[in-house]
N, C-alpha and C. Protein backbone atom coordinates (compact mmCIF):
# COMPACT_ATOMS: atom_id res chain seq x y z
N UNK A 1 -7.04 -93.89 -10.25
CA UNK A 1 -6.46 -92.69 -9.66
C UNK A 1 -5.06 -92.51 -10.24
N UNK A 2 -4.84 -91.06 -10.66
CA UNK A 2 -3.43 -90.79 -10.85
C UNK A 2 -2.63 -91.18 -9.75
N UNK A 3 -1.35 -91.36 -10.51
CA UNK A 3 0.11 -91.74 -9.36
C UNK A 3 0.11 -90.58 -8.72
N UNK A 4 -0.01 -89.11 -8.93
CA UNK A 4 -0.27 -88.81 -8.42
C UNK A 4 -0.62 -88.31 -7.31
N UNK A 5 -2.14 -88.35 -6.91
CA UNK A 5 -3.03 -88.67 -6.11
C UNK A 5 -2.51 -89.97 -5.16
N UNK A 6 -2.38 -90.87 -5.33
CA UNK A 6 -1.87 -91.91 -4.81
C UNK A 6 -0.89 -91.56 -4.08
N UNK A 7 0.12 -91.16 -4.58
CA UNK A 7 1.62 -90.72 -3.96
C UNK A 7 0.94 -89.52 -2.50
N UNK A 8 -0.21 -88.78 -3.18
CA UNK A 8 -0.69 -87.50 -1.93
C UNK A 8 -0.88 -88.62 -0.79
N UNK A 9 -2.30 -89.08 -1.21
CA UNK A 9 -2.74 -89.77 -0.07
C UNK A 9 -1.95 -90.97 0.83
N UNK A 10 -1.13 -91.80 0.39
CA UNK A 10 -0.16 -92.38 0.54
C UNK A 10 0.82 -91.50 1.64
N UNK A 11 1.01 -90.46 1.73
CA UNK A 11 1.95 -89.47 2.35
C UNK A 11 1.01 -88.96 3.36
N UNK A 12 0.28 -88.34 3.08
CA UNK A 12 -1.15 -88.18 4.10
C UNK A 12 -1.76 -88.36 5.22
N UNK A 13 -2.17 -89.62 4.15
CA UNK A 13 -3.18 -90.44 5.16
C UNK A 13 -2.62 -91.80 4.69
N UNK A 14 -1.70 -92.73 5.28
CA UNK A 14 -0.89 -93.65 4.69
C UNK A 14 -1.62 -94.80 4.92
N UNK A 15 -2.62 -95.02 6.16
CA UNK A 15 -3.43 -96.16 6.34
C UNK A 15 -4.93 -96.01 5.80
N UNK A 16 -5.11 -94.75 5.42
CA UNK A 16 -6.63 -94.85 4.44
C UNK A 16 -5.97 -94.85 3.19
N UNK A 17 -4.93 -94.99 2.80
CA UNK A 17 -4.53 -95.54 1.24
C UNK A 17 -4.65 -96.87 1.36
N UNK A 18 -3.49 -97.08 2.33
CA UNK A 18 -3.40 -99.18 1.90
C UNK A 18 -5.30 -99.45 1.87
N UNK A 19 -6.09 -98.96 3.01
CA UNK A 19 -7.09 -99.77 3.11
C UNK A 19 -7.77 -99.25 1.38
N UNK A 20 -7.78 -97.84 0.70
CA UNK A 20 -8.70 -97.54 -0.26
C UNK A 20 -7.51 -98.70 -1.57
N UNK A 21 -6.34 -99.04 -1.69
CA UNK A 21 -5.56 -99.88 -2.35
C UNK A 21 -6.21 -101.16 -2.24
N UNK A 22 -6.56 -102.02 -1.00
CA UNK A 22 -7.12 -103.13 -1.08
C UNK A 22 -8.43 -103.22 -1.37
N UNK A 23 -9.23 -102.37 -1.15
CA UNK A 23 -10.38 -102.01 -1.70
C UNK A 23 -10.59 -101.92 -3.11
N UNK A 24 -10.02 -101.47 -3.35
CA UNK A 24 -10.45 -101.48 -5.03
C UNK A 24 -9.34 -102.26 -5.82
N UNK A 25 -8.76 -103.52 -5.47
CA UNK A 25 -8.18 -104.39 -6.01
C UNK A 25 -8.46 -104.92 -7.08
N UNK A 26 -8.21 -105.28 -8.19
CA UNK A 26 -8.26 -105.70 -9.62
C UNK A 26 -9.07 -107.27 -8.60
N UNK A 27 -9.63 -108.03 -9.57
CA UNK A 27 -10.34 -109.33 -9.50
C UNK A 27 -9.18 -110.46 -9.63
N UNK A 28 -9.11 -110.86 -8.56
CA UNK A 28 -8.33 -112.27 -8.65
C UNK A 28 -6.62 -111.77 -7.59
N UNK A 29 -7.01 -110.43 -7.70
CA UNK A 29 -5.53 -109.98 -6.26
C UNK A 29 -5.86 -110.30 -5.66
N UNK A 30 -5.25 -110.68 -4.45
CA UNK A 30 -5.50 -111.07 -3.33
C UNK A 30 -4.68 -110.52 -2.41
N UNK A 31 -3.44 -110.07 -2.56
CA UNK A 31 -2.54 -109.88 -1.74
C UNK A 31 -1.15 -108.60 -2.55
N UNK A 32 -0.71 -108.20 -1.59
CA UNK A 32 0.22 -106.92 -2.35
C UNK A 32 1.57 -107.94 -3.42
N UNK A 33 1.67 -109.11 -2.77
CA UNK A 33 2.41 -109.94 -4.22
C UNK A 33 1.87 -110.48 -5.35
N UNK A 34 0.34 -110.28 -5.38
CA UNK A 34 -0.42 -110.58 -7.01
C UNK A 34 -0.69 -108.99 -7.68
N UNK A 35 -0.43 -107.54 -6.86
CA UNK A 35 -0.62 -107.13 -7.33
C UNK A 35 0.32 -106.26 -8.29
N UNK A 36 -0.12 -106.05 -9.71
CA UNK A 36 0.57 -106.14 -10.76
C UNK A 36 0.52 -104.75 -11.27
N UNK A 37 -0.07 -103.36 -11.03
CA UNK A 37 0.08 -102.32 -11.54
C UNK A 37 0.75 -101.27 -10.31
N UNK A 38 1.84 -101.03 -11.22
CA UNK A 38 2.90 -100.17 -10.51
C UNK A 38 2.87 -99.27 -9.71
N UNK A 39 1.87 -98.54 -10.13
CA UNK A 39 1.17 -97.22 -9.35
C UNK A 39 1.22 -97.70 -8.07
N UNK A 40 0.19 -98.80 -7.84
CA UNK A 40 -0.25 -99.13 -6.93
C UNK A 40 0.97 -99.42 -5.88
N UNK A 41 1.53 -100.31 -6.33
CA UNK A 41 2.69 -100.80 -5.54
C UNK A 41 3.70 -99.86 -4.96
N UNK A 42 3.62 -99.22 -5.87
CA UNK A 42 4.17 -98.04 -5.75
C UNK A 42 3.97 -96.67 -4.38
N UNK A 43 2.50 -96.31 -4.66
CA UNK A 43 1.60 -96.00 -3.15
C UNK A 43 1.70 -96.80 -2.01
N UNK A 44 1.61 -98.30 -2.22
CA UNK A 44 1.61 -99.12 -0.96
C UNK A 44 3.04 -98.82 -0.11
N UNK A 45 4.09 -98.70 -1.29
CA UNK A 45 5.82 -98.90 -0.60
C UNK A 45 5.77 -97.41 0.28
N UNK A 46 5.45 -96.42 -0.46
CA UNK A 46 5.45 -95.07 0.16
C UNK A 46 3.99 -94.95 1.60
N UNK A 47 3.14 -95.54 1.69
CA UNK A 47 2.45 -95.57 2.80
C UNK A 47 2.70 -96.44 3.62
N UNK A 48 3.59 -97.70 3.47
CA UNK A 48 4.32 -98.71 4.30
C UNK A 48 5.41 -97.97 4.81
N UNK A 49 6.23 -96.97 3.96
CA UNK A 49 7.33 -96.07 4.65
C UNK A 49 6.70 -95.30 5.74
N UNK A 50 5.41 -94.85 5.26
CA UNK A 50 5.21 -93.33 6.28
C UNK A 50 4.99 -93.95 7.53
N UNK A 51 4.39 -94.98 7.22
CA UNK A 51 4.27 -96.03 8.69
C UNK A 51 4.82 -96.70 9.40
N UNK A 52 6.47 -96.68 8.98
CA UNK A 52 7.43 -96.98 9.60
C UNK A 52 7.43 -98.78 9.66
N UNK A 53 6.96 -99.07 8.30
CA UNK A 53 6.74 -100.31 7.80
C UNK A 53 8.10 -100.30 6.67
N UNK A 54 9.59 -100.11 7.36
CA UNK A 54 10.45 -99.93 6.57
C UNK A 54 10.82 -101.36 5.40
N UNK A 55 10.67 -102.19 6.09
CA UNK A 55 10.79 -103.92 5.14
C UNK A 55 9.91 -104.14 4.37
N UNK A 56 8.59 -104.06 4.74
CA UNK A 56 7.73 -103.95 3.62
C UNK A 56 7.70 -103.09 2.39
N UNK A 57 8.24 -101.87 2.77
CA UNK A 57 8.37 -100.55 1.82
C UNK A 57 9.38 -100.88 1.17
N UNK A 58 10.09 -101.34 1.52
CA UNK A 58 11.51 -102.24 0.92
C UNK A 58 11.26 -102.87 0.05
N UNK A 59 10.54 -104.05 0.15
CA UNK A 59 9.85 -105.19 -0.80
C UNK A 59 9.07 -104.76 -1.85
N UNK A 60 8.01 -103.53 -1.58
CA UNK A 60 7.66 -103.02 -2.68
C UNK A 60 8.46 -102.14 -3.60
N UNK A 61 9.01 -101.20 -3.03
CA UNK A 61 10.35 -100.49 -3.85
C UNK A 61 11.05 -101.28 -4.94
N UNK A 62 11.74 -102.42 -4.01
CA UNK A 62 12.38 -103.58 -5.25
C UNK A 62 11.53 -103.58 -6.12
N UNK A 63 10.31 -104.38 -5.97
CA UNK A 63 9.14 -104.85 -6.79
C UNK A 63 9.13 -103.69 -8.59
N UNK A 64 8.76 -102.35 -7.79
CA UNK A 64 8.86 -101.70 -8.24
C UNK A 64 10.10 -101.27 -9.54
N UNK A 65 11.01 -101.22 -8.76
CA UNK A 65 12.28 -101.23 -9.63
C UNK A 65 12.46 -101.97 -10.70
N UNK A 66 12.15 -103.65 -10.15
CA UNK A 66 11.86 -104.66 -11.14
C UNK A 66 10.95 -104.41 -11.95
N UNK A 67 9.99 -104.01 -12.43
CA UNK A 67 9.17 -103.31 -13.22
C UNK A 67 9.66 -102.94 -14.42
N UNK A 68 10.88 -101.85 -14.63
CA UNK A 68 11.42 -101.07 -15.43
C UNK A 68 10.62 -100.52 -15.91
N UNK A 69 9.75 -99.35 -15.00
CA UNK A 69 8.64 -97.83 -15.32
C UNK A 69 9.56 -97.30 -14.73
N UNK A 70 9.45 -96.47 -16.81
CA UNK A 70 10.22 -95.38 -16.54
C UNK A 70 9.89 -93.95 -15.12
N UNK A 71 8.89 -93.50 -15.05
CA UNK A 71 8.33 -92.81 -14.43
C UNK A 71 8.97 -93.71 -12.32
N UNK A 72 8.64 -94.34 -12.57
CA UNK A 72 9.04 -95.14 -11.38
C UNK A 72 10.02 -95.58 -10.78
N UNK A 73 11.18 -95.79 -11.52
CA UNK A 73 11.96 -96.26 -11.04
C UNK A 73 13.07 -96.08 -10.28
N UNK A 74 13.75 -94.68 -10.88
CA UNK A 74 14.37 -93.76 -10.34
C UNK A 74 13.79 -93.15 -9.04
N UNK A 75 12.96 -92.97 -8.99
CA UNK A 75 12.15 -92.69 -7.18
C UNK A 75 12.01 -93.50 -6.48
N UNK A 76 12.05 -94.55 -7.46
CA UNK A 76 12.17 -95.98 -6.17
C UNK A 76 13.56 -96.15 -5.56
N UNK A 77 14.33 -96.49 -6.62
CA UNK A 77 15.53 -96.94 -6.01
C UNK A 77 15.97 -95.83 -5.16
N UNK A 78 15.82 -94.39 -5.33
CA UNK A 78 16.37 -93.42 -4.57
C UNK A 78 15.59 -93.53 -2.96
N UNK A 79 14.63 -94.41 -3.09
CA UNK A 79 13.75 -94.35 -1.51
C UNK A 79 14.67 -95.93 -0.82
N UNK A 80 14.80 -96.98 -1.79
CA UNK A 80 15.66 -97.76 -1.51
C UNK A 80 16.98 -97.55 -0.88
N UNK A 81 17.64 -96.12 -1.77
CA UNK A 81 19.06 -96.60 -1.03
C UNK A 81 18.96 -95.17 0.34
N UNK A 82 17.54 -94.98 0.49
CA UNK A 82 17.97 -93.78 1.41
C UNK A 82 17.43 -94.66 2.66
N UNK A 83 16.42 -96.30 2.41
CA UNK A 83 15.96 -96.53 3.58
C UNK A 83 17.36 -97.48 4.08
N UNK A 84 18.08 -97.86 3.22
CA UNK A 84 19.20 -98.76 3.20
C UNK A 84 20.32 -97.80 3.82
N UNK A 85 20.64 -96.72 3.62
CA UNK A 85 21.12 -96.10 4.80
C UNK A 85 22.05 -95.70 3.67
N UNK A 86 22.19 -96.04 1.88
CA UNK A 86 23.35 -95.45 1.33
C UNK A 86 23.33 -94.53 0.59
């Protein structure tokens, strides 16, 4: 799925993302810290926000940032310093 799409449903419907995210997990993820494509992590931080899962959304954001996608990063940190209050 496009980022996208991800980013919709994520905003949406924020708990039928995480569950369609763990669902179709790459082989050998197990958990949102093995998982390794940005997008994804990316959707999880923004449907952990909508859910008022602000620390978790946190953890992925960083994650994210750490990455260095281009497309990504700048929207991350800007969700970072707005959940951080700066």
């Amino acid at each position: 799925m496009r980022p996208a799409g991800l980013e919709f449903l994520a905003r949406a419907r924020p708990t039928r993302a995480l569950r369609l995210l763990r669902e179709t997990r790459s082989k050998g993820v197990r958990s949102w810290d093995d998982e390794y494509e940005v997008e994804r992590i990316y959707a999880a931080a923004m449907a952990m926000e909508a859910l008022n899962r602000h620390g978790q959304a946190l953890h992925h954001y960083r994650r994210v940032v750490s990455m260095h996608v281009t497309w990504a990063t700048k929207p991350a940190q800007q969700r970072i310093d707005a959940l951080e209050g700066n």
